[in-house]
PDB file of N, CA and C in Angstrom:
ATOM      1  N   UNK A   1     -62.539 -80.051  62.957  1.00  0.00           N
ATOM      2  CA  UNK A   1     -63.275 -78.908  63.489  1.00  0.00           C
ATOM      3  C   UNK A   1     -62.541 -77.603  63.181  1.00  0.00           C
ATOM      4  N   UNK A   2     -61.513 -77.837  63.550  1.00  0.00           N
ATOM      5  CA  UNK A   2     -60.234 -76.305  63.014  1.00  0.00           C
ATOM      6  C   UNK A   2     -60.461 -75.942  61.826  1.00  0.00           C
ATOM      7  N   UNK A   3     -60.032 -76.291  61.006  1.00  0.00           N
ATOM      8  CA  UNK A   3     -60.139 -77.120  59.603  1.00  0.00           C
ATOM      9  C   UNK A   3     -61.361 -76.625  59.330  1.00  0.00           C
ATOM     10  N   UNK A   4     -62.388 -77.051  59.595  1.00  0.00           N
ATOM     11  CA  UNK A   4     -63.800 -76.373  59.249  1.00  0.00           C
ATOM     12  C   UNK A   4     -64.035 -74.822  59.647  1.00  0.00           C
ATOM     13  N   UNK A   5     -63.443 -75.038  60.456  1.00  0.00           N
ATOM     14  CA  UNK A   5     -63.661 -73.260  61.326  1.00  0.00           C
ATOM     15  C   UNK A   5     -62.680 -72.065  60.321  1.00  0.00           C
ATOM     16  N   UNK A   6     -61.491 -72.713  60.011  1.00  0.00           N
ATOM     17  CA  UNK A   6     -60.721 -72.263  58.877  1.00  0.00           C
ATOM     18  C   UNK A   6     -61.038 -71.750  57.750  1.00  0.00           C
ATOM     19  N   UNK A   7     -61.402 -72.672  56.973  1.00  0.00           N
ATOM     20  CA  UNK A   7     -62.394 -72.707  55.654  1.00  0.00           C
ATOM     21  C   UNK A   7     -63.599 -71.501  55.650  1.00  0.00           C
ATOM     22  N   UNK A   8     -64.242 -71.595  56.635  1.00  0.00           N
ATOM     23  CA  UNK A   8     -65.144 -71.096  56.853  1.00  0.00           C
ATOM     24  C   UNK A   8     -64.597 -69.259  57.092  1.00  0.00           C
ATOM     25  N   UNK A   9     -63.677 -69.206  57.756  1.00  0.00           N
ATOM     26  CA  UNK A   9     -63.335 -67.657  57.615  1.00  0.00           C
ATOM     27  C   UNK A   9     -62.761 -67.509  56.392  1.00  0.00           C
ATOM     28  N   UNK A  10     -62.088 -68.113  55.417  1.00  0.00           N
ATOM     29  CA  UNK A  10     -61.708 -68.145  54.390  1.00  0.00           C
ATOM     30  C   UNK A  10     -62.564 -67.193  53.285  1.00  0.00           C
ATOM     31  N   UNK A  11     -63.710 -68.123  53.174  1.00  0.00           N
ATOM     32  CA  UNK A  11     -64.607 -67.959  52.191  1.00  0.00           C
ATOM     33  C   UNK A  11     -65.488 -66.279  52.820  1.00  0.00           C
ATOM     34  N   UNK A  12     -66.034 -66.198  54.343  1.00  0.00           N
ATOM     35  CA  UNK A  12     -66.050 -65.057  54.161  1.00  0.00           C
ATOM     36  C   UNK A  12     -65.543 -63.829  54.545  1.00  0.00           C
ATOM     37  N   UNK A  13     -64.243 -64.363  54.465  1.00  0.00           N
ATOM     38  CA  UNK A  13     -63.210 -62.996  53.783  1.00  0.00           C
ATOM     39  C   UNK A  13     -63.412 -62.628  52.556  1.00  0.00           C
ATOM     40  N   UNK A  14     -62.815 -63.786  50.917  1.00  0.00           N
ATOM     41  CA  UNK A  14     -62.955 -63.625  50.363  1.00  0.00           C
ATOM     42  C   UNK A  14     -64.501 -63.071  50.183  1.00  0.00           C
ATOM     43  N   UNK A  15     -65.695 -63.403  50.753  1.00  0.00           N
ATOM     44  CA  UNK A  15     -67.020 -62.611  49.763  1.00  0.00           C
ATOM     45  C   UNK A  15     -66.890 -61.320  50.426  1.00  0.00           C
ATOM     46  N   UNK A  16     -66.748 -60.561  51.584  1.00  0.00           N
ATOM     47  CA  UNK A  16     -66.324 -59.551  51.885  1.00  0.00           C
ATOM     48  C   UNK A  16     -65.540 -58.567  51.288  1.00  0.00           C
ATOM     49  N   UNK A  17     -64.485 -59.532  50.688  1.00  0.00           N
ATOM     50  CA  UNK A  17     -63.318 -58.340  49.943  1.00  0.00           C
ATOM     51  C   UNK A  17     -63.919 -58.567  48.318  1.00  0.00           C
ATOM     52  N   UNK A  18     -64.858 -59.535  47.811  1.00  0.00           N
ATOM     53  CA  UNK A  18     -65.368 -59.278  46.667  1.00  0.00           C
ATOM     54  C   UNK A  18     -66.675 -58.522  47.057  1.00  0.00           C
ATOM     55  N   UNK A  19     -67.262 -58.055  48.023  1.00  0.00           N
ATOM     56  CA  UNK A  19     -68.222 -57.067  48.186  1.00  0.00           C
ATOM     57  C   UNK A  19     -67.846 -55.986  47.999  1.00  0.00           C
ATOM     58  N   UNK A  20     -66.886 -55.230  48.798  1.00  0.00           N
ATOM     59  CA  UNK A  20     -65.984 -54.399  48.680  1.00  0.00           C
ATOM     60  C   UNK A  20     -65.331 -53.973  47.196  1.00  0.00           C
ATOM     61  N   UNK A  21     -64.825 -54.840  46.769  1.00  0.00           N
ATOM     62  CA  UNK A  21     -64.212 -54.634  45.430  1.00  0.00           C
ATOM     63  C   UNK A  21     -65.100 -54.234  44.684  1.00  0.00           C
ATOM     64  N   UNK A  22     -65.935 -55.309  44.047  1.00  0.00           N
ATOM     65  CA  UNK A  22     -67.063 -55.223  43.380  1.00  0.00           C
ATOM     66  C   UNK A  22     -68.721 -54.110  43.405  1.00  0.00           C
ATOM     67  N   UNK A  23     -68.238 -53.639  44.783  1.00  0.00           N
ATOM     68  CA  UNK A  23     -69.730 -52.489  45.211  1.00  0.00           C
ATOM     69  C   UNK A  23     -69.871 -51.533  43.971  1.00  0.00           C
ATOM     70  N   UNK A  24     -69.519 -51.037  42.943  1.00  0.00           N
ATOM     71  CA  UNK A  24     -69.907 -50.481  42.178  1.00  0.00           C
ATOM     72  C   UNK A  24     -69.953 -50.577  40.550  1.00  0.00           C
ATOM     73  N   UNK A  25     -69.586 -52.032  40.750  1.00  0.00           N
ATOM     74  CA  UNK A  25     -69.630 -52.880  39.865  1.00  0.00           C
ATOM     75  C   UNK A  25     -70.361 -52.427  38.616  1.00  0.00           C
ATOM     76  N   UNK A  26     -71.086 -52.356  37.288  1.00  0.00           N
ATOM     77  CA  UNK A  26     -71.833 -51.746  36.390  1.00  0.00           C
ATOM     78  C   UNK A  26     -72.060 -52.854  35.692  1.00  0.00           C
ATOM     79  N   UNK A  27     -73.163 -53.870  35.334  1.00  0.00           N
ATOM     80  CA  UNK A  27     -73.499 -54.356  33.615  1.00  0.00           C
ATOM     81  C   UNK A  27     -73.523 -52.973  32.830  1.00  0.00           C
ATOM     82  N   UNK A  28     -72.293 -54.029  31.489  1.00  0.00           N
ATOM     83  CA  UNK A  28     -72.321 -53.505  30.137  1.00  0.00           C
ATOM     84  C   UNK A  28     -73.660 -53.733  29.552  1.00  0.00           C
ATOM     85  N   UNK A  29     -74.225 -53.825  29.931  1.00  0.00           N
ATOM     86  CA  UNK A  29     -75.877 -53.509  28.844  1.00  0.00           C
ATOM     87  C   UNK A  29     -76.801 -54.616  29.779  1.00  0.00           C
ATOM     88  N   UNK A  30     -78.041 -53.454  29.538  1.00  0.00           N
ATOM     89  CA  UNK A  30     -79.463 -54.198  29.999  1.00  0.00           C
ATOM     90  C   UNK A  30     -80.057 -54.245  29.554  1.00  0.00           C
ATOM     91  N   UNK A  31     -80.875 -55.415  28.966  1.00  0.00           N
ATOM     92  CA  UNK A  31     -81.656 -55.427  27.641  1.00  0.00           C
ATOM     93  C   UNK A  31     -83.274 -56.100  28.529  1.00  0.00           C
ATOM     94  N   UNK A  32     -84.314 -55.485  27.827  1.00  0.00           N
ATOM     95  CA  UNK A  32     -85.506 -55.287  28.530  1.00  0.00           C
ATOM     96  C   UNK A  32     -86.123 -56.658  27.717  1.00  0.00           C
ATOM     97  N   UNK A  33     -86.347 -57.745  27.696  1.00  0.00           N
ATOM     98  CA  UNK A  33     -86.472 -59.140  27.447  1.00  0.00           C
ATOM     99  C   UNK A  33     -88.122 -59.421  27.562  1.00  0.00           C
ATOM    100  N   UNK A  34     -88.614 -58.792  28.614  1.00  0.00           N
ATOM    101  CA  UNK A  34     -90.050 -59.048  28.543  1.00  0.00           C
ATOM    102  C   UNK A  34     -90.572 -57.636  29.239  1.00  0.00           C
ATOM    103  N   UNK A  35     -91.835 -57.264  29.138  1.00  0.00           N
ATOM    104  CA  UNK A  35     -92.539 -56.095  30.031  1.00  0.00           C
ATOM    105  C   UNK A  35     -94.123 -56.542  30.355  1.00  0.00           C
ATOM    106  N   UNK A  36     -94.219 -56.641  31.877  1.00  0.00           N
ATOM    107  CA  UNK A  36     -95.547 -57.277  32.135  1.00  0.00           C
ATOM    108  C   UNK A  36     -95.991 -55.622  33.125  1.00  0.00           C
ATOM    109  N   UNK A  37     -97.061 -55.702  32.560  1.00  0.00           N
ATOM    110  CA  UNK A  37     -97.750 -54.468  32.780  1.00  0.00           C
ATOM    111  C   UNK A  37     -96.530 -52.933  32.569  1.00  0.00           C
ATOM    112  N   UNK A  38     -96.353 -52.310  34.055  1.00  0.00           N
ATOM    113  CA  UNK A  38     -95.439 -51.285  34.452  1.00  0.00           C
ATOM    114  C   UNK A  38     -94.101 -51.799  34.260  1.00  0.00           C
ATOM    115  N   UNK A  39     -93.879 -53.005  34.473  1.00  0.00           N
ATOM    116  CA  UNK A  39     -92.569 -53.594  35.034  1.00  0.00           C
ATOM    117  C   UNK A  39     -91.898 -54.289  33.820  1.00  0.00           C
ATOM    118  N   UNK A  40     -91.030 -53.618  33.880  1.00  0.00           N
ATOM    119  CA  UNK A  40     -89.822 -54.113  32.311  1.00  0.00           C
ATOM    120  C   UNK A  40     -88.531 -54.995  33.129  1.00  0.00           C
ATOM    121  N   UNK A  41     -88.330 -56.468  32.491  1.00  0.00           N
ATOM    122  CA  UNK A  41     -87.714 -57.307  32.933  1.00  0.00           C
ATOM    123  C   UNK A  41     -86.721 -57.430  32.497  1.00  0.00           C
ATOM    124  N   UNK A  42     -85.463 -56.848  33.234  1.00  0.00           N
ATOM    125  CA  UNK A  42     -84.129 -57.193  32.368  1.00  0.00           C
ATOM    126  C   UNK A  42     -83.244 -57.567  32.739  1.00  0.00           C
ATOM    127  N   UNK A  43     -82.429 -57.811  31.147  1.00  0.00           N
ATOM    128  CA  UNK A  43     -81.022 -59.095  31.674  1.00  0.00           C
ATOM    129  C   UNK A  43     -79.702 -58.392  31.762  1.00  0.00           C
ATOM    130  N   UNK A  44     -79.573 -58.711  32.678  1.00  0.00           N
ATOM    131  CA  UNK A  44     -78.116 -57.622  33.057  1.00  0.00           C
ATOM    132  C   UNK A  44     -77.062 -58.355  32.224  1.00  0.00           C
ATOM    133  N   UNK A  45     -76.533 -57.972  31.592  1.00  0.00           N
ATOM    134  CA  UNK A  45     -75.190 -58.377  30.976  1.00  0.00           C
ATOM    135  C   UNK A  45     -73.639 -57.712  30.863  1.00  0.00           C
ATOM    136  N   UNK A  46     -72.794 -58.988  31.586  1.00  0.00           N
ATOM    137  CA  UNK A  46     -71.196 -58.097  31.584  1.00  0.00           C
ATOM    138  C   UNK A  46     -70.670 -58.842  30.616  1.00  0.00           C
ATOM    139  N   UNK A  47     -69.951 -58.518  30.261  1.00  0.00           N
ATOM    140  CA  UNK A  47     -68.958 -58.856  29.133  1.00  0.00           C
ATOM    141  C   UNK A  47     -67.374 -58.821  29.257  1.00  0.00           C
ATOM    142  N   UNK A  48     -66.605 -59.557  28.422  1.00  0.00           N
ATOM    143  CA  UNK A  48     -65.196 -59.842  29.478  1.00  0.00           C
ATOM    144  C   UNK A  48     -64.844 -58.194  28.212  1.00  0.00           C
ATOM    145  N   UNK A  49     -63.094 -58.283  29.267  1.00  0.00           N
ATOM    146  CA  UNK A  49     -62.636 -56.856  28.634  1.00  0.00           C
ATOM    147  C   UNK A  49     -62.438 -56.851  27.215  1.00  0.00           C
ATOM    148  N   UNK A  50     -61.849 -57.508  27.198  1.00  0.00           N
ATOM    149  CA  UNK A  50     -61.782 -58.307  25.405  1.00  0.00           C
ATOM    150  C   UNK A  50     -62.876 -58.693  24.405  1.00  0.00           C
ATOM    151  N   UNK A  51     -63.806 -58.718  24.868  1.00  0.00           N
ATOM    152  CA  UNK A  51     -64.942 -59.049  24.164  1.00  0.00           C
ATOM    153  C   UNK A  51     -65.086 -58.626  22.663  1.00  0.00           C
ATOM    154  N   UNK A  52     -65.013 -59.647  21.968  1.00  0.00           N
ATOM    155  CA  UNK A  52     -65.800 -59.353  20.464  1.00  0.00           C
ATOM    156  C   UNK A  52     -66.696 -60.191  20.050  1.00  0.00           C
ATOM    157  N   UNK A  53     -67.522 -59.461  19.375  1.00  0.00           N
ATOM    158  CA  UNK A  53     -68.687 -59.911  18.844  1.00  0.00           C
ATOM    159  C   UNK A  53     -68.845 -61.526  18.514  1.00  0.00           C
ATOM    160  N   UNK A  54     -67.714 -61.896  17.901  1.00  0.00           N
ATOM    161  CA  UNK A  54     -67.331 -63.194  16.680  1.00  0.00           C
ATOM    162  C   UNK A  54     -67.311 -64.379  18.038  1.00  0.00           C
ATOM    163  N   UNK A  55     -66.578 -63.778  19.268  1.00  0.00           N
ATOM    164  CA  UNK A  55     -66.219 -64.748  20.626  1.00  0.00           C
ATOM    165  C   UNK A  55     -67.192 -65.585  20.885  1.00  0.00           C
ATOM    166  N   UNK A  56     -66.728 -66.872  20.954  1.00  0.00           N
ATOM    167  CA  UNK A  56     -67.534 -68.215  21.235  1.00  0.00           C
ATOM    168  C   UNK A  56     -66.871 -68.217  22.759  1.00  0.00           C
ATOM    169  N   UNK A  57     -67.581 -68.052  23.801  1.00  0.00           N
ATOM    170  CA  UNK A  57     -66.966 -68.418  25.356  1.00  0.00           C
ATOM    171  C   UNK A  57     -68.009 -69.296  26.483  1.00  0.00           C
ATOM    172  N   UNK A  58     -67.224 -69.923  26.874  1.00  0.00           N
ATOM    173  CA  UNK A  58     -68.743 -70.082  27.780  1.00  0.00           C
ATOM    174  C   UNK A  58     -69.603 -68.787  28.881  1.00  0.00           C
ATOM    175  N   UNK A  59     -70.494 -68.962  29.391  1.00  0.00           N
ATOM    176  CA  UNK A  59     -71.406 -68.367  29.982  1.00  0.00           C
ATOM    177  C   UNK A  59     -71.856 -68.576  31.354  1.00  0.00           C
ATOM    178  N   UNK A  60     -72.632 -67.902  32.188  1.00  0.00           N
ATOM    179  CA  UNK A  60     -73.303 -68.443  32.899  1.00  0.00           C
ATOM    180  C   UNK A  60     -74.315 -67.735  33.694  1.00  0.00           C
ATOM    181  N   UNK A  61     -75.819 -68.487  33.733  1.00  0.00           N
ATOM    182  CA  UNK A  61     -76.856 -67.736  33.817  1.00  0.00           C
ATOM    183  C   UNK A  61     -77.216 -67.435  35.342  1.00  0.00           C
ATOM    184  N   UNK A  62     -77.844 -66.420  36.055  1.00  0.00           N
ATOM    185  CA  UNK A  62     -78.151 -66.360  37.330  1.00  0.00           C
ATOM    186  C   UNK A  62     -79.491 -65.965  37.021  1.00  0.00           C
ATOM    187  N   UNK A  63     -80.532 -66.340  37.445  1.00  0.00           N
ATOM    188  CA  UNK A  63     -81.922 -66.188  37.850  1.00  0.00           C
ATOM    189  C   UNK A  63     -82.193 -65.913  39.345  1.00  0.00           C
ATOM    190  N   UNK A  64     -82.418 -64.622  39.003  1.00  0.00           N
ATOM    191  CA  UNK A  64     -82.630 -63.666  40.278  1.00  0.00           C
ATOM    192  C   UNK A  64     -84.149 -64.159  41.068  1.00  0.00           C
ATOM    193  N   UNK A  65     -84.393 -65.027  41.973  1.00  0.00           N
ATOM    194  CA  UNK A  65     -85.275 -65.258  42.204  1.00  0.00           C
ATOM    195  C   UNK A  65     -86.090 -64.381  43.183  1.00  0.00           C
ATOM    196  N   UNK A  66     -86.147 -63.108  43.534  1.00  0.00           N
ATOM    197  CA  UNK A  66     -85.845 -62.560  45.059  1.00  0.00           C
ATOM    198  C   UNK A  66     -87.940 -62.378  45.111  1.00  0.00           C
ATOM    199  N   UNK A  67     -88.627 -63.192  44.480  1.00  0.00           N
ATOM    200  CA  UNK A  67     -90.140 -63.054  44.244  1.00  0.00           C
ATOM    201  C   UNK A  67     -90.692 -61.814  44.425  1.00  0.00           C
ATOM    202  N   UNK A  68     -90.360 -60.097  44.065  1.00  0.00           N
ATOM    203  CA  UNK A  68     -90.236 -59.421  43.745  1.00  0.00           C
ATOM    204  C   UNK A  68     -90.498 -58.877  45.352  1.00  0.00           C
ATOM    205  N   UNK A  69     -89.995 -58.982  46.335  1.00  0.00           N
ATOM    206  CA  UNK A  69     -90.225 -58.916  47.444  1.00  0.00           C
ATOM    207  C   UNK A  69     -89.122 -57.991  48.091  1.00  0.00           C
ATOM    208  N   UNK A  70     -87.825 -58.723  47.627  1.00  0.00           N
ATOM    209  CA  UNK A  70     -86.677 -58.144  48.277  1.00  0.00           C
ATOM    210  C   UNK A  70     -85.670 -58.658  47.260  1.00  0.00           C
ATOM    211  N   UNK A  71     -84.034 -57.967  47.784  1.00  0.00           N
ATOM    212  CA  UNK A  71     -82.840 -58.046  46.884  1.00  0.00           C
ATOM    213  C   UNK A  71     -83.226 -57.545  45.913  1.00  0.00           C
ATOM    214  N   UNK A  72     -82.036 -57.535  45.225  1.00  0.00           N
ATOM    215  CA  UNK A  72     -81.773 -56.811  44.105  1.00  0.00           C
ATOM    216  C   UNK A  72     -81.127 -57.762  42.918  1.00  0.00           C
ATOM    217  N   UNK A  73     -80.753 -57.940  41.993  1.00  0.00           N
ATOM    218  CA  UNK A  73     -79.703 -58.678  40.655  1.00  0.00           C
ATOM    219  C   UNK A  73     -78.466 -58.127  40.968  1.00  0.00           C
ATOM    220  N   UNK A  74     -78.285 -57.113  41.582  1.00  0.00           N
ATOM    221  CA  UNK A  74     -76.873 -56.394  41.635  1.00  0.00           C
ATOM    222  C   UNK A  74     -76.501 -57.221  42.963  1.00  0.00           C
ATOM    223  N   UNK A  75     -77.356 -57.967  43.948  1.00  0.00           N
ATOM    224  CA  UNK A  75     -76.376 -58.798  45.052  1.00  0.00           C
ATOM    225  C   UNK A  75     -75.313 -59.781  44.083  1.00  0.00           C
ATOM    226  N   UNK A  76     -76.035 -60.219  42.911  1.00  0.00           N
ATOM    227  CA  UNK A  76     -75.048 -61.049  41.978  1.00  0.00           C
ATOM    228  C   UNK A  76     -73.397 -60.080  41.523  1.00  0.00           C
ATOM    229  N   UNK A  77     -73.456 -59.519  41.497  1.00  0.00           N
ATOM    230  CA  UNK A  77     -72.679 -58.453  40.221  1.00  0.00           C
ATOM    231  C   UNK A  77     -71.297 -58.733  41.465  1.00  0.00           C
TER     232      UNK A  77
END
């Protein structure tokens, strides 16, 4: 139970102090992928500091599901 109760402040500390850190966070480029009617759909992309073109790295995708209702893509960032 401790132990669980532990863990549990752990993790949100850490997302707290990565809220904090991260609040103004910026994608290096947004590229507009599809446009349905008014609304242009895009993929936020960061890139590490080092980044070159030639770099084979892995990835990983987030699909913002928020059914255009609420949130934002930047709760990810």
């Amino acid at each position: 139970m401790i132990r669980g109760m532990v863990c549990g402040v752990i993790v949100m500390a850490a997302v707290f102090i990565g809220t904090v850190v991260y609040a103004d966070l910026e994608s290096d480029q947004k590229v507009v992928y599809k446009t349905v009617g008014n609304t242009k759909l895009q993929l936020h992309v960061f890139k590490p500091k080092d980044h070159k073109a030639e770099d084979r790295r892995a990835c990983i995708v987030f699909f913002f599901g928020g059914g255009w209702e609420g949130g934002t893509p930047s709760q990810f960032y």
